[in-house]
Each structure stands twice: as structure tokens, then as C-alpha cells.
ModelCIF file with pLDDT and N, C-alpha, C, O atoms, coordinates in Angstrom:
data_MODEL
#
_entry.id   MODEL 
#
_entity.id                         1 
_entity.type                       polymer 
_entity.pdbx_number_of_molecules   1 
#
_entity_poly.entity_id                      1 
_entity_poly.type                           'polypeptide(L)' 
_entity_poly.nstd_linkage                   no 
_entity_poly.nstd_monomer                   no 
_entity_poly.pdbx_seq_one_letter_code       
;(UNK)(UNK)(UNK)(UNK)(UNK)(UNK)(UNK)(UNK)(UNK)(UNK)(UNK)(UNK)(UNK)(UNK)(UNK)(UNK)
(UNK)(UNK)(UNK)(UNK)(UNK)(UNK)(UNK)(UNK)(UNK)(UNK)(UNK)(UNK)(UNK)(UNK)(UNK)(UNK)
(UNK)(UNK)(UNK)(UNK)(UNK)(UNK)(UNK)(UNK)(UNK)(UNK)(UNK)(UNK)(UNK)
;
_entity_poly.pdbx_seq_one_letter_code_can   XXXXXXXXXXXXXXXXXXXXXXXXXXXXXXXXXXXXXXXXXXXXX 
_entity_poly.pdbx_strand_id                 A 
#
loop_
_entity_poly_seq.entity_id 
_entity_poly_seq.num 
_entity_poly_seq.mon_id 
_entity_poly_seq.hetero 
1 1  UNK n 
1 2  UNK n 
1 3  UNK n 
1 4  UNK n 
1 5  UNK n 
1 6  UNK n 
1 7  UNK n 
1 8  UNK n 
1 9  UNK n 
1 10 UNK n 
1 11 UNK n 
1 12 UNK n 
1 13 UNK n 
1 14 UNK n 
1 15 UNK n 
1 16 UNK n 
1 17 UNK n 
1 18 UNK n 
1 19 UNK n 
1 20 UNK n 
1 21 UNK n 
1 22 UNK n 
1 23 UNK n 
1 24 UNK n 
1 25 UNK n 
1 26 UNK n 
1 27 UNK n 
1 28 UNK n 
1 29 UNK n 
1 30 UNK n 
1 31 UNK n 
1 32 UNK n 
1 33 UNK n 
1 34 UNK n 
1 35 UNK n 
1 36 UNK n 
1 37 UNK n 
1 38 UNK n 
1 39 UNK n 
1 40 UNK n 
1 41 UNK n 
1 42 UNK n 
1 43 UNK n 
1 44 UNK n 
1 45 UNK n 
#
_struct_asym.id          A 
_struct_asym.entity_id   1 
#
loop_
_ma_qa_metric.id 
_ma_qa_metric.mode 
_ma_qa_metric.name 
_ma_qa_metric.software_group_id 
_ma_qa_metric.type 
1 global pLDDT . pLDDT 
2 local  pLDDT . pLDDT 
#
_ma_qa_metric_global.metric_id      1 
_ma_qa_metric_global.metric_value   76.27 
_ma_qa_metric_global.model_id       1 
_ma_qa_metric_global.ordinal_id     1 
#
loop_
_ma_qa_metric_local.label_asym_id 
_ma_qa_metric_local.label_comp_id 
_ma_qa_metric_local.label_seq_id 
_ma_qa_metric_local.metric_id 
_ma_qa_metric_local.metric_value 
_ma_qa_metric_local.model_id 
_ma_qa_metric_local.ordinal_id 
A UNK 1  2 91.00 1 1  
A UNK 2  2 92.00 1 2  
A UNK 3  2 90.00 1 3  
A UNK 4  2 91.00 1 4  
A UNK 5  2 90.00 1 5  
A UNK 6  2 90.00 1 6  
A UNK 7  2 92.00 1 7  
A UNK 8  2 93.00 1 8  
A UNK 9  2 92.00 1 9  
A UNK 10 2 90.00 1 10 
A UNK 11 2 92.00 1 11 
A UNK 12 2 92.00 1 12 
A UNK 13 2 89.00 1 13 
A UNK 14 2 88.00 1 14 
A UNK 15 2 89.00 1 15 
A UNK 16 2 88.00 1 16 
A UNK 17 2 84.00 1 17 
A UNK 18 2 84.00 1 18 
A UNK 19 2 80.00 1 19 
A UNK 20 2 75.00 1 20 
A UNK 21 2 74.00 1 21 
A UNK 22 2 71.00 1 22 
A UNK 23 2 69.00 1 23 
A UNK 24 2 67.00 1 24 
A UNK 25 2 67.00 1 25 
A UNK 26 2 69.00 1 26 
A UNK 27 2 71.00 1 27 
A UNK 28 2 68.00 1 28 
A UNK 29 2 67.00 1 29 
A UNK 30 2 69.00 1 30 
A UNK 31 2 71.00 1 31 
A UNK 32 2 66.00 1 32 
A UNK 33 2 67.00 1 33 
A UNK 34 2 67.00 1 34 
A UNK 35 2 67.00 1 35 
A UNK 36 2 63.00 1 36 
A UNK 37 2 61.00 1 37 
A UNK 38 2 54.00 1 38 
A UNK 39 2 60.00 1 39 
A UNK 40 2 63.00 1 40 
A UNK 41 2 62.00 1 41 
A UNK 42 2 61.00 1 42 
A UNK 43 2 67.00 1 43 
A UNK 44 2 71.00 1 44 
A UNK 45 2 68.00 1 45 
#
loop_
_atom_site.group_PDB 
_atom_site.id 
_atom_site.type_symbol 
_atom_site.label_atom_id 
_atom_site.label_alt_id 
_atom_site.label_comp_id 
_atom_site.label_asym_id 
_atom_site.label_entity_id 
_atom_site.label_seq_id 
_atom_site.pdbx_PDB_ins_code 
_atom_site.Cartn_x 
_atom_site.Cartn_y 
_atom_site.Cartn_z 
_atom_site.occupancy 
_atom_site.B_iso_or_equiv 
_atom_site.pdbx_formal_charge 
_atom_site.auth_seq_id 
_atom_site.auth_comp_id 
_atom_site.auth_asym_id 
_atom_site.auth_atom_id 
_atom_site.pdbx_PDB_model_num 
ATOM 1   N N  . UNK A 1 1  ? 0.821   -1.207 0.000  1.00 91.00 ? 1  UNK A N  1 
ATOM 2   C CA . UNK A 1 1  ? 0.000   0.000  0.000  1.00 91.00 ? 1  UNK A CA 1 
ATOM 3   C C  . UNK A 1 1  ? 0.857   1.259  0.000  1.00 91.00 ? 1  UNK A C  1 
ATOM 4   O O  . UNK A 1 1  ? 0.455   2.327  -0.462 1.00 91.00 ? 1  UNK A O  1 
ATOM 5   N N  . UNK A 1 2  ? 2.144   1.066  0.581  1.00 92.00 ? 2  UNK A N  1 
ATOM 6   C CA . UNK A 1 2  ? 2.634   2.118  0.876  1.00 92.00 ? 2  UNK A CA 1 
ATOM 7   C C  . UNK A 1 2  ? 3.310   2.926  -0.414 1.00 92.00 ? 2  UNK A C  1 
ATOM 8   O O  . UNK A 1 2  ? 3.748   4.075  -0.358 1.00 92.00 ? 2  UNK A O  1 
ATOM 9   N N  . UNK A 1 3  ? 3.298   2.118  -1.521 1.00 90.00 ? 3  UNK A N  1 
ATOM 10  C CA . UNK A 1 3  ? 3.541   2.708  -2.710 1.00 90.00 ? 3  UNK A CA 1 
ATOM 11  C C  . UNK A 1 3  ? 2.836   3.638  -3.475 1.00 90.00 ? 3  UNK A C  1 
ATOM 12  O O  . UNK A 1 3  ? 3.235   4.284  -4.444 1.00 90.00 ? 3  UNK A O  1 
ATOM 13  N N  . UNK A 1 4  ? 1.326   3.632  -2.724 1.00 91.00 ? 4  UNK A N  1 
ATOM 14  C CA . UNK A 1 4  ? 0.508   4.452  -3.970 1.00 91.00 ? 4  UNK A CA 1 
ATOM 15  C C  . UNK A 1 4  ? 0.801   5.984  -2.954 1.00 91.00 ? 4  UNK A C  1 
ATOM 16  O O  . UNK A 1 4  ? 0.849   5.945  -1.724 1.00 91.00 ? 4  UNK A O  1 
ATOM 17  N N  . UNK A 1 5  ? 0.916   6.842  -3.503 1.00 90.00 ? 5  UNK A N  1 
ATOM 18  C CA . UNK A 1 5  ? 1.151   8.457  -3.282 1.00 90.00 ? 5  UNK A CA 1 
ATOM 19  C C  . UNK A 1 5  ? -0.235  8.814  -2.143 1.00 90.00 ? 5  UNK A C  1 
ATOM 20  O O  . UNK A 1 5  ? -0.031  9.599  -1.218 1.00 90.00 ? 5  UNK A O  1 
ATOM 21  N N  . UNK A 1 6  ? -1.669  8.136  -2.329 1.00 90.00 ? 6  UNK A N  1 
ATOM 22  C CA . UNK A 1 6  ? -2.586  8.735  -1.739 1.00 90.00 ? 6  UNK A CA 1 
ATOM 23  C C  . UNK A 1 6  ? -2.028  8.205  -0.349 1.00 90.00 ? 6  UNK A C  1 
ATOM 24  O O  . UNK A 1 6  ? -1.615  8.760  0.670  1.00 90.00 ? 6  UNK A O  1 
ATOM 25  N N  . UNK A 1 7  ? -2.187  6.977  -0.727 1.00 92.00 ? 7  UNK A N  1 
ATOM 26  C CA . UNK A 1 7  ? -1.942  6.109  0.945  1.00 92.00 ? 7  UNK A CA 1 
ATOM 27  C C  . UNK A 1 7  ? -0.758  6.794  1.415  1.00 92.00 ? 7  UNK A C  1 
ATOM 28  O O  . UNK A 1 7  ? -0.746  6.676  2.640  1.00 92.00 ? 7  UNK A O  1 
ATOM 29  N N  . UNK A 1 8  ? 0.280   7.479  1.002  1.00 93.00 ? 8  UNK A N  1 
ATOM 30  C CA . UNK A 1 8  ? 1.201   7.623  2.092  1.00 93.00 ? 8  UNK A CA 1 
ATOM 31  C C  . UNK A 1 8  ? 0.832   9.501  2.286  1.00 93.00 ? 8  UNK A C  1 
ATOM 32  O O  . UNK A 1 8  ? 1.374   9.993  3.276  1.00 93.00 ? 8  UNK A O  1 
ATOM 33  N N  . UNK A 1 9  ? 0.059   10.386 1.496  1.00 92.00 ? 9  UNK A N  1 
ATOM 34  C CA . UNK A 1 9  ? -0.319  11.310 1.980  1.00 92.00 ? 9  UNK A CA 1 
ATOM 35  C C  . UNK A 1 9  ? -1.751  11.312 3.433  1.00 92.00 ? 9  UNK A C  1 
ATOM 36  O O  . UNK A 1 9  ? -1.880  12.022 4.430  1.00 92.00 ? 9  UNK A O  1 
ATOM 37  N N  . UNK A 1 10 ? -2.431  10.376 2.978  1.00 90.00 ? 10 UNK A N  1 
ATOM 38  C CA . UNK A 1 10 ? -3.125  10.131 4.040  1.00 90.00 ? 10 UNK A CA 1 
ATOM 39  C C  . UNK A 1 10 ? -2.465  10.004 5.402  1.00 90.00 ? 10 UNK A C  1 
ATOM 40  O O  . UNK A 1 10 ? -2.734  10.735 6.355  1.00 90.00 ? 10 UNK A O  1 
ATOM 41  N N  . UNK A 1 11 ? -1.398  8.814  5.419  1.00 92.00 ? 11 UNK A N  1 
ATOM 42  C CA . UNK A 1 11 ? -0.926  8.780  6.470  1.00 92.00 ? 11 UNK A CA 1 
ATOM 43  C C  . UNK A 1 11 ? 0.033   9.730  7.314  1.00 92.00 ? 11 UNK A C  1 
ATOM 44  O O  . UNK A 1 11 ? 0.333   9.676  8.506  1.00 92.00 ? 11 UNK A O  1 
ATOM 45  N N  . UNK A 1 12 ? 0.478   10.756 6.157  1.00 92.00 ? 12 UNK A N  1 
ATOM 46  C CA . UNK A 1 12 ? 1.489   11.946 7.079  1.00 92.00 ? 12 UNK A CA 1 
ATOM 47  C C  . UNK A 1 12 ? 0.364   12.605 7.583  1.00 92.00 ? 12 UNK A C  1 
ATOM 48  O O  . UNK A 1 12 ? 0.223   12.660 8.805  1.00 92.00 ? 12 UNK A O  1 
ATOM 49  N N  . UNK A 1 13 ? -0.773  13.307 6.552  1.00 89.00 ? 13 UNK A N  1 
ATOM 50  C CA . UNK A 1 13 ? -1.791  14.145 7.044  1.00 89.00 ? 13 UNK A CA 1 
ATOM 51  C C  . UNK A 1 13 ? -2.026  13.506 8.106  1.00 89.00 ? 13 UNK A C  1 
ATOM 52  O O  . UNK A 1 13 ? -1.247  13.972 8.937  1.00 89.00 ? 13 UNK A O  1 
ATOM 53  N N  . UNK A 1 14 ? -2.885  12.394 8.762  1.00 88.00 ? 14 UNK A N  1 
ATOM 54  C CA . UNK A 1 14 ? -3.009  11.907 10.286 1.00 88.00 ? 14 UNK A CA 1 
ATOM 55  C C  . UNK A 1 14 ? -2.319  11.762 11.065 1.00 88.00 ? 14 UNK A C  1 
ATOM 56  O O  . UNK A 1 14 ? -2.848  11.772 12.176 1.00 88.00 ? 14 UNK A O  1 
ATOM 57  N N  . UNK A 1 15 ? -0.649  11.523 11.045 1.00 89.00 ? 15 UNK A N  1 
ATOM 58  C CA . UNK A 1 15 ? 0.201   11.722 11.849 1.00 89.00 ? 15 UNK A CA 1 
ATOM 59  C C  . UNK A 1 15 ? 0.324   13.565 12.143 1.00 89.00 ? 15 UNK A C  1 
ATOM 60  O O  . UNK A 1 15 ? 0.450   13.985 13.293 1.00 89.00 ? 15 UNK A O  1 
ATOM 61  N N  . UNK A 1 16 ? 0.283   14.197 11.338 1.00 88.00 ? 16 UNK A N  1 
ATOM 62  C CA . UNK A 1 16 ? 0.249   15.885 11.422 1.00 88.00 ? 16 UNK A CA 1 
ATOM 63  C C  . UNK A 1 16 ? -1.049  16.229 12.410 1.00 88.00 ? 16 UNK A C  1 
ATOM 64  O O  . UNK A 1 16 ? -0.789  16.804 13.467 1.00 88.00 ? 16 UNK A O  1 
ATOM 65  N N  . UNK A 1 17 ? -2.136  15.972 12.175 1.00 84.00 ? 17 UNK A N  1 
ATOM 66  C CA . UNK A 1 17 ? -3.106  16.121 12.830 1.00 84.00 ? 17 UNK A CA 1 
ATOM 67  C C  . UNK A 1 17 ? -3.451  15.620 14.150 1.00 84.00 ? 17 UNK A C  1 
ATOM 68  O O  . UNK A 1 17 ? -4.129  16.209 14.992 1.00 84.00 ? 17 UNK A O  1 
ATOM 69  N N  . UNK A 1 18 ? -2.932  14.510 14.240 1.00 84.00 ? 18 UNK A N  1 
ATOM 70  C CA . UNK A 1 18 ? -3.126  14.261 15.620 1.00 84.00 ? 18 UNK A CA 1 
ATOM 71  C C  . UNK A 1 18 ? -2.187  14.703 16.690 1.00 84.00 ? 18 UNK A C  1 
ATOM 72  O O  . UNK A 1 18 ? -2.343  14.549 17.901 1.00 84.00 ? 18 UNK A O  1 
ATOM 73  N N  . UNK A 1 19 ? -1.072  15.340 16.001 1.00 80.00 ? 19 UNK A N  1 
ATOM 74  C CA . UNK A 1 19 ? -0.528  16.676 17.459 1.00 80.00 ? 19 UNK A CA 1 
ATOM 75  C C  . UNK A 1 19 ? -0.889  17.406 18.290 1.00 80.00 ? 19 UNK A C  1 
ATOM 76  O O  . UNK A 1 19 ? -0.603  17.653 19.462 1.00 80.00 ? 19 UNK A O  1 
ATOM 77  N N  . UNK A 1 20 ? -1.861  17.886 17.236 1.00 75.00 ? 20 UNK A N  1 
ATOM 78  C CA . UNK A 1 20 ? -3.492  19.245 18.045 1.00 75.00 ? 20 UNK A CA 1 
ATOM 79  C C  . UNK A 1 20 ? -4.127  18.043 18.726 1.00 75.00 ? 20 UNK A C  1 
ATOM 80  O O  . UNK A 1 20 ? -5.297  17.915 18.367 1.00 75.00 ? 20 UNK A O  1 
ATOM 81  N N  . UNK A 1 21 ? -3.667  16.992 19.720 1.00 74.00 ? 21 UNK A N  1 
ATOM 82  C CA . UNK A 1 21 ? -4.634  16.396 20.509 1.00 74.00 ? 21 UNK A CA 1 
ATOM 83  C C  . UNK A 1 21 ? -4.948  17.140 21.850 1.00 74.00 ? 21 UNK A C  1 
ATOM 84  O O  . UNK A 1 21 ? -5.928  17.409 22.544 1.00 74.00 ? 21 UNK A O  1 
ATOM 85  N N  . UNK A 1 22 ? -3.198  17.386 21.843 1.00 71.00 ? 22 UNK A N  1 
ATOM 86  C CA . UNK A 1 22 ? -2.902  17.847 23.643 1.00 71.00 ? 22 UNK A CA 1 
ATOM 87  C C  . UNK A 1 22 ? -3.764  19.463 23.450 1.00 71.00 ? 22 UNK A C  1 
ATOM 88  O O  . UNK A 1 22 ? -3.522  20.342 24.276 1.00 71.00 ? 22 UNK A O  1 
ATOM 89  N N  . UNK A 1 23 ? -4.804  19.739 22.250 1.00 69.00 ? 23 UNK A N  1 
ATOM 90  C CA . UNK A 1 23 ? -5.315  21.325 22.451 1.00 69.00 ? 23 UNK A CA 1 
ATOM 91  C C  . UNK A 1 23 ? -6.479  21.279 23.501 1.00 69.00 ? 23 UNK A C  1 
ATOM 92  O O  . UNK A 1 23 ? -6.562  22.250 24.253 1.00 69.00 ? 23 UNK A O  1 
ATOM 93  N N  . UNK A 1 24 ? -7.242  20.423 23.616 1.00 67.00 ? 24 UNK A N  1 
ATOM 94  C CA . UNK A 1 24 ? -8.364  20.080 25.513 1.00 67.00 ? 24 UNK A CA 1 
ATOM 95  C C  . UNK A 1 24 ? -7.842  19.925 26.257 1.00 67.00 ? 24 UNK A C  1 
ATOM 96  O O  . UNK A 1 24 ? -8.522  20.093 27.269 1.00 67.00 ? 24 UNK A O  1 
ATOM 97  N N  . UNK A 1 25 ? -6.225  19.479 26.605 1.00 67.00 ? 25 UNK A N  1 
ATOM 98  C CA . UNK A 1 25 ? -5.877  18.900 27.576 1.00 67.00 ? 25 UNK A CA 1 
ATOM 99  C C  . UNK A 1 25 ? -5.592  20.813 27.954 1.00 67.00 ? 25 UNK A C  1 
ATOM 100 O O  . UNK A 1 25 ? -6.357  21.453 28.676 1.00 67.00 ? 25 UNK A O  1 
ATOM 101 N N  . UNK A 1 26 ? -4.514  21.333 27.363 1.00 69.00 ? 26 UNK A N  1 
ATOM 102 C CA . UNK A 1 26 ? -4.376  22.794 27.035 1.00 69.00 ? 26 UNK A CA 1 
ATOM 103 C C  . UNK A 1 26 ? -5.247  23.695 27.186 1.00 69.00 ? 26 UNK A C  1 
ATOM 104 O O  . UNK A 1 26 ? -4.771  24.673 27.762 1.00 69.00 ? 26 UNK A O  1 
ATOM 105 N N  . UNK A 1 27 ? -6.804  23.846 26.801 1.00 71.00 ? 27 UNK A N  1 
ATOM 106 C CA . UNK A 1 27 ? -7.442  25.224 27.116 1.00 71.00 ? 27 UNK A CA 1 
ATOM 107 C C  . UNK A 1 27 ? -8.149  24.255 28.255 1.00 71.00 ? 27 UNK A C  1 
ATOM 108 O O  . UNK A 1 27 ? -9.011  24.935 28.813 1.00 71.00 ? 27 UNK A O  1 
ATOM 109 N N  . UNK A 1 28 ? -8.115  23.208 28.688 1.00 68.00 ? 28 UNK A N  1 
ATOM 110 C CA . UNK A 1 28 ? -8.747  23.104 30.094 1.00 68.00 ? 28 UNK A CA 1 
ATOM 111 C C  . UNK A 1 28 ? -8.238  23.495 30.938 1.00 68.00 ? 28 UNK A C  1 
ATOM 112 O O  . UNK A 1 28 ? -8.945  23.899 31.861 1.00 68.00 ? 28 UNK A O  1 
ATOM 113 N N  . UNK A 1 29 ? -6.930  23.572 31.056 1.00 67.00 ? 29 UNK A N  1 
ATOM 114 C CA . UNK A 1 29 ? -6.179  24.025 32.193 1.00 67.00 ? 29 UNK A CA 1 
ATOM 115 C C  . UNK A 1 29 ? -5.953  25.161 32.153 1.00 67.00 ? 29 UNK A C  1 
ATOM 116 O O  . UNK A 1 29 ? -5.701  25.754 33.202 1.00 67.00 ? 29 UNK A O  1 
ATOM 117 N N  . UNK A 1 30 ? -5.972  25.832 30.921 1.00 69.00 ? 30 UNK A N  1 
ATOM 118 C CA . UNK A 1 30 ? -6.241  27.595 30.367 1.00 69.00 ? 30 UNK A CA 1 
ATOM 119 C C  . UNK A 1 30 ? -7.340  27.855 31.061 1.00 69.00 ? 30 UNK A C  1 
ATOM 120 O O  . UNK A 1 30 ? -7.129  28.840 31.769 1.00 69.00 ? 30 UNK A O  1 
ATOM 121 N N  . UNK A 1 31 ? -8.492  27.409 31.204 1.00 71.00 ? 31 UNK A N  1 
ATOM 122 C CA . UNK A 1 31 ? -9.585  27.761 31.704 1.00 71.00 ? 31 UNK A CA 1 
ATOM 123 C C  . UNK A 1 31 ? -9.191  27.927 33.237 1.00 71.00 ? 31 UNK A C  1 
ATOM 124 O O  . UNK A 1 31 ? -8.988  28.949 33.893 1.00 71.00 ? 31 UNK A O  1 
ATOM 125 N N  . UNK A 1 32 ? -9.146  26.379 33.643 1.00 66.00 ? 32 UNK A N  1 
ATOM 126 C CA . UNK A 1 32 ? -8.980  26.329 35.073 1.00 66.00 ? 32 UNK A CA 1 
ATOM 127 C C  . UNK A 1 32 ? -8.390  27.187 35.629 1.00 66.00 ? 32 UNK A C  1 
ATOM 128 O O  . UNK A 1 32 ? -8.905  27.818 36.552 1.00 66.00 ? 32 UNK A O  1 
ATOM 129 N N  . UNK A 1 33 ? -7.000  27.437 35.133 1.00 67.00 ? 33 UNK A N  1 
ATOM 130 C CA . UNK A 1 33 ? -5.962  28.314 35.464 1.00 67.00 ? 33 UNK A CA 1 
ATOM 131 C C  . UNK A 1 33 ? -6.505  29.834 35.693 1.00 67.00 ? 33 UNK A C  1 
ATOM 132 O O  . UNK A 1 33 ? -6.324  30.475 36.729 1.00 67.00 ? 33 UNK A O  1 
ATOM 133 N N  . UNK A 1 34 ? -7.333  30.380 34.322 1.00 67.00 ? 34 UNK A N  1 
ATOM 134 C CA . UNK A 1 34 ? -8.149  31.734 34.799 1.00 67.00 ? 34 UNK A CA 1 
ATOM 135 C C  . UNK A 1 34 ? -9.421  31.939 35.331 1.00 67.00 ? 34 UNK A C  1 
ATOM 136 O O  . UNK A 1 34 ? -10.006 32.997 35.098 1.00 67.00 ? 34 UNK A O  1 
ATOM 137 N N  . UNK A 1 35 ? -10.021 30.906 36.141 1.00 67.00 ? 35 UNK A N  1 
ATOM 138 C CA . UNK A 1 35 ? -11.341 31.026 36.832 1.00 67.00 ? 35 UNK A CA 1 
ATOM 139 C C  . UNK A 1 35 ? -11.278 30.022 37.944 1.00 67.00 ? 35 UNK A C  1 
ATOM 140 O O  . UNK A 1 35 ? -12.341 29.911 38.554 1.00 67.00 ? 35 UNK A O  1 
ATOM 141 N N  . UNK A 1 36 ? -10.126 29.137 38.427 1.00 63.00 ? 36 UNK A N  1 
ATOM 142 C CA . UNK A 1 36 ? -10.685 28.452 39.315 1.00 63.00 ? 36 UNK A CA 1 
ATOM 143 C C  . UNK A 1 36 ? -11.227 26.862 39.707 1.00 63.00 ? 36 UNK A C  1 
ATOM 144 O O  . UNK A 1 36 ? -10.943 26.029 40.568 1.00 63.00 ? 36 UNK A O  1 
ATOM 145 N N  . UNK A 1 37 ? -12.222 26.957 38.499 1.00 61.00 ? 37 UNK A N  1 
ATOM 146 C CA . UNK A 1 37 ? -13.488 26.233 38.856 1.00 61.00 ? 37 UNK A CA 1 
ATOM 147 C C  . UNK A 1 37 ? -13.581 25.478 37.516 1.00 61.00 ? 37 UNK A C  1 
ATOM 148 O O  . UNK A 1 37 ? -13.222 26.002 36.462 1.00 61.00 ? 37 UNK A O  1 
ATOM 149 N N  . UNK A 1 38 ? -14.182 23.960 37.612 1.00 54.00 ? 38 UNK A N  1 
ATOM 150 C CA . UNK A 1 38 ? -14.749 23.207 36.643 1.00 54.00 ? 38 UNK A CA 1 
ATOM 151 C C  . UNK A 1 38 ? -15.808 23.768 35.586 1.00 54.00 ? 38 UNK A C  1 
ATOM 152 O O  . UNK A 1 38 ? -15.933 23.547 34.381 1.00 54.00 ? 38 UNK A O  1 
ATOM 153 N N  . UNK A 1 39 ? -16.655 24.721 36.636 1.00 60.00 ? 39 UNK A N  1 
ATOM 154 C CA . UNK A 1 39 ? -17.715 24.947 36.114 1.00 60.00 ? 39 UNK A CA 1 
ATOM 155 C C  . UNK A 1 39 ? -17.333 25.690 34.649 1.00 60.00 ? 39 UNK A C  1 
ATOM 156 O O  . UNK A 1 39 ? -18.268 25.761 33.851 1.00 60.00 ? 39 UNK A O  1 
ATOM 157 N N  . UNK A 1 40 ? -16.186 26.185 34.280 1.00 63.00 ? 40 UNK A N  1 
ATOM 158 C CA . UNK A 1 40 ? -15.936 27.018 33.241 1.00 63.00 ? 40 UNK A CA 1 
ATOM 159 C C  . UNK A 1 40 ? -15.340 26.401 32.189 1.00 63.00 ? 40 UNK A C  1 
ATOM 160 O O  . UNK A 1 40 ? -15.152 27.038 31.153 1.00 63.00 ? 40 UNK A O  1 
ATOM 161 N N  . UNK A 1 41 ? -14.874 24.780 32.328 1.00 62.00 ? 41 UNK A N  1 
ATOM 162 C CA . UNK A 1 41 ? -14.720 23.927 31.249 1.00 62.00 ? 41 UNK A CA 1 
ATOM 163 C C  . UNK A 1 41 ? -16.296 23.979 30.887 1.00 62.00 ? 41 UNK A C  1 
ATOM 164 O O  . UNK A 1 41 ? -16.719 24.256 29.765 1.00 62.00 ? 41 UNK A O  1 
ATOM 165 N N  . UNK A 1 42 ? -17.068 23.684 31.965 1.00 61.00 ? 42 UNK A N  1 
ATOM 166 C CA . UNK A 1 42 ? -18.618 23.075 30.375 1.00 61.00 ? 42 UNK A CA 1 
ATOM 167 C C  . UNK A 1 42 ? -19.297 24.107 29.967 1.00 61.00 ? 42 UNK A C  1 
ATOM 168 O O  . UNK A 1 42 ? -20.254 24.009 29.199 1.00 61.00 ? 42 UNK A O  1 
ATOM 169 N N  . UNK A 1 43 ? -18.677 25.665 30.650 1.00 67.00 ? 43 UNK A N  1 
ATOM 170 C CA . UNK A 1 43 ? -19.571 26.924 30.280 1.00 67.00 ? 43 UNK A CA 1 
ATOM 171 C C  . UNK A 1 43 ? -18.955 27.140 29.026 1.00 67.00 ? 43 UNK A C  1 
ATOM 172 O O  . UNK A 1 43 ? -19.566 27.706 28.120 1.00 67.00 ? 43 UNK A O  1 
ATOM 173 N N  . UNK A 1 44 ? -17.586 26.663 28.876 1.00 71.00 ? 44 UNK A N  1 
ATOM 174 C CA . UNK A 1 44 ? -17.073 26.846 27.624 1.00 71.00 ? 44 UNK A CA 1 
ATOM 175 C C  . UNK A 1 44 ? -17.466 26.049 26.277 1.00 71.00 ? 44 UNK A C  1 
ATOM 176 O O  . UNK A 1 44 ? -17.488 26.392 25.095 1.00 71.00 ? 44 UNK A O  1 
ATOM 177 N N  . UNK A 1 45 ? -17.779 24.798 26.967 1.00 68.00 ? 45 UNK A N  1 
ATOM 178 C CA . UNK A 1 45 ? -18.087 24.107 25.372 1.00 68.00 ? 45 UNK A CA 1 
ATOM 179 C C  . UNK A 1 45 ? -19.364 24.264 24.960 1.00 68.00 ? 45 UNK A C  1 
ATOM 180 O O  . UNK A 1 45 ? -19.717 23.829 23.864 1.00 68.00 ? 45 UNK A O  1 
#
């Protein structure tokens, strides 16, 4: 598979993309960090 051009663009694009995982782990504690409180993770989403 790894020969055809799509299959190996697919697979960099999903390795690239799944970096932005740690971005919830990140504005949760952004949140927490400027209010405190849980309550402002679910006021946020």
C-alpha cells in the first residue's frame, strides 16, 4: 500500500493532525488556570 502516493499522503496528514490532541488537555487548564473552577470547562463548550 505504501507505494501508492494517496496512501502515504493520508498517512502523514493523520500523523500531522493528531498533534493538536494535547489542544483540551491545554485550554482546560487555560480555563482552570483563569477562573478556578470546573464549572468554566462546560460553560465553555
Amino acid at each position: 500500500l505504501w507505494k501508492d502516493r494517496n496512501i502515504r499522503l493520508a498517512s502523514y496528514a493523520t500523523l500531522l493532525s493528531q498533534v493538536e490532541e494535547v489542544l483540551p488537555i491545554l485550554i482546560g487548564l487555560l480555563l482552570f488556570l483563569k477562573t478556578g473552577t470546573e464549572l468554566s470547562l462546560g460553560a465553555y463548550q
